[in-house]
Protein backbone atom coordinates (compact mmCIF):
# COMPACT_ATOMS: atom_id res chain seq x y z
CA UNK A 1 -70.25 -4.49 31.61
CA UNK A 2 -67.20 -2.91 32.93
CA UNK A 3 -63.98 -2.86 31.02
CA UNK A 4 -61.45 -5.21 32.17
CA UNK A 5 -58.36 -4.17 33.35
CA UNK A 6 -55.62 -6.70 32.23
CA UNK A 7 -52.24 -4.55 32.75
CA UNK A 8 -50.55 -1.73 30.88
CA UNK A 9 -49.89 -0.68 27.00
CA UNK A 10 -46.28 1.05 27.28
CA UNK A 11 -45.37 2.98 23.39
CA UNK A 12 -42.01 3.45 23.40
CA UNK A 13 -41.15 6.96 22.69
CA UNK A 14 -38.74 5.43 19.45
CA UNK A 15 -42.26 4.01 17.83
CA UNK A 16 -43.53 7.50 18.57
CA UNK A 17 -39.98 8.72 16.48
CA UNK A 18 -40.68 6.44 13.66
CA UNK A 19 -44.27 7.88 13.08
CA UNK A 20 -43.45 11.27 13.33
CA UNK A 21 -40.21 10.78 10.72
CA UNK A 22 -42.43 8.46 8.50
CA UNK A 23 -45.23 10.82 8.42
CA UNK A 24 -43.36 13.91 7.79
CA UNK A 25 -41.26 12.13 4.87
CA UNK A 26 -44.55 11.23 3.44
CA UNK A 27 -45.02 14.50 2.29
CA UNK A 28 -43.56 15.65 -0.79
CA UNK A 29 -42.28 18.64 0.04
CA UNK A 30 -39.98 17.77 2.99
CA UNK A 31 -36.48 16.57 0.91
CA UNK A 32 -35.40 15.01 3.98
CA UNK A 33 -34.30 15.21 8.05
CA UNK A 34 -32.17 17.69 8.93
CA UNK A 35 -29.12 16.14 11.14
CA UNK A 36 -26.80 17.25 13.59
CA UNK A 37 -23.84 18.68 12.41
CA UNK A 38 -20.55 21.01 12.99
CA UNK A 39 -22.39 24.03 13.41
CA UNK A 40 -25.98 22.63 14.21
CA UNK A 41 -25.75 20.87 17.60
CA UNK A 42 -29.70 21.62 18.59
CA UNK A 43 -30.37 19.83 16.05
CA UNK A 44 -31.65 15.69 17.64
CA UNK A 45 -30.24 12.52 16.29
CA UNK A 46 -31.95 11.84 13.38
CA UNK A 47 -33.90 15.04 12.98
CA UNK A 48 -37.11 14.14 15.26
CA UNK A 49 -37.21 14.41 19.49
CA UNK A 50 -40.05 13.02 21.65
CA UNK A 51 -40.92 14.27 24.90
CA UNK A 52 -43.59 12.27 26.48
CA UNK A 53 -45.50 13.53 29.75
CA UNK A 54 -48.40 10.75 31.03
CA UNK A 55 -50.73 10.25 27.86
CA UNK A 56 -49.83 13.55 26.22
CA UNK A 57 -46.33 13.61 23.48
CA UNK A 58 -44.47 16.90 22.79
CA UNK A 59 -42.61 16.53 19.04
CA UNK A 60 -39.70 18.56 17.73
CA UNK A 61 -38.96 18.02 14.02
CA UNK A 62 -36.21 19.62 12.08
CA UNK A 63 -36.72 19.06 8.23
CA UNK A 64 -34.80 20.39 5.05
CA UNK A 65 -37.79 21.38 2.89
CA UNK A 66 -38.13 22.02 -0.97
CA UNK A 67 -37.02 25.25 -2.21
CA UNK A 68 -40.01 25.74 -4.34
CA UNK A 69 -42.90 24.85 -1.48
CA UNK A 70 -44.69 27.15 0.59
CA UNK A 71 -43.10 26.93 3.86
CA UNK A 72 -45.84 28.12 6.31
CA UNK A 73 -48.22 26.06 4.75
CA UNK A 74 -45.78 22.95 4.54
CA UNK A 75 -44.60 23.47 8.28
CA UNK A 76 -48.85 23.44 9.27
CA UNK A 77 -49.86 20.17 6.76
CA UNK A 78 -47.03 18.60 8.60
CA UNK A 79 -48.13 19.43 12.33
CA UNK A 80 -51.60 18.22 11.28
CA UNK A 81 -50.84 14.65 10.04
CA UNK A 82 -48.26 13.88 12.55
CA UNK A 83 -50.93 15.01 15.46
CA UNK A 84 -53.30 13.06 13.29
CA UNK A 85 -51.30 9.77 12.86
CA UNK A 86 -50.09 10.04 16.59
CA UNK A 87 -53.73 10.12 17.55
CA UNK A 88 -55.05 7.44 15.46
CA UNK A 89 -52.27 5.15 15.50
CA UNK A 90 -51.69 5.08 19.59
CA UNK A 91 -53.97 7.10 20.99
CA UNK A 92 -52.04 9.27 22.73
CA UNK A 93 -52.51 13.19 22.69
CA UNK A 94 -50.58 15.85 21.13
CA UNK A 95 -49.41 18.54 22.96
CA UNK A 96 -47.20 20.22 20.08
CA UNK A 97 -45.61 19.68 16.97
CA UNK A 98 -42.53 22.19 16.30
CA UNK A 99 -41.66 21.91 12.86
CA UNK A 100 -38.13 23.86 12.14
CA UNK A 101 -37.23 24.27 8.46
CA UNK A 102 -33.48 23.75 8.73
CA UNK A 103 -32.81 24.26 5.24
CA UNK A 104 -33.71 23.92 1.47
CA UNK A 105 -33.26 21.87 -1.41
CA UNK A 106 -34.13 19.71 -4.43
CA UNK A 107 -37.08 17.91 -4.34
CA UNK A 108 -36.55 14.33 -4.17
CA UNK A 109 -38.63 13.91 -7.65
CA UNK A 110 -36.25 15.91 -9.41
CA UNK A 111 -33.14 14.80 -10.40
């Protein structure tokens, strides 16, 4: 049996946004998403951009990160489960996950 074809799945690239932000706030180290500001205009609109080429999505994420984590290691755990979570939650591939530490501060367990 052949598979059907019944018309096209379209993933906007704001779902793929939402994952990415989701999954990277997940992780305890990452206090939150950095934003644009005075001085940081390279920074995207609400910390996460999305470039999407056929099946294959490109992510940029800008975080502010604890002071006390490792930051190599927290920038790789968070390229991992975004590529993960983008591949088992759509299906597309992952090109590349840029994670840019934009700043430090408390973690959002301490007060």
């Amino acid at each position: 049996m052949g598979q059907e074809r019944i018309g096209k799945v379209i993933i906007s690239p704001r779902v793929l946004k939402t994952i990415a932000r989701l999954t990277a706030l997940s992780n305890p180290d990452v206090v939150r998403l950095a934003l644009p500001g005075l001085f940081r205009f390279h920074i995207p609109s609400g910390g996460v951009a999305v470039r999407v080429e056929g099946n294959t999505v490109s992510i940029n994420l800008h975080i502010v990160a604890n002071a006390r984590a490792n930051m190599y290691e927290l920038g790789r755990n968070i390229q991992k489960e975004i590529t993960r979570a983008i591949q088992n939650i759509v299906g597309m591939q992952v090109k590349e996950v840029n994670v840019y530490i934009e700043g430090v501060g408390k973690s959002r367990s301490a007060s």
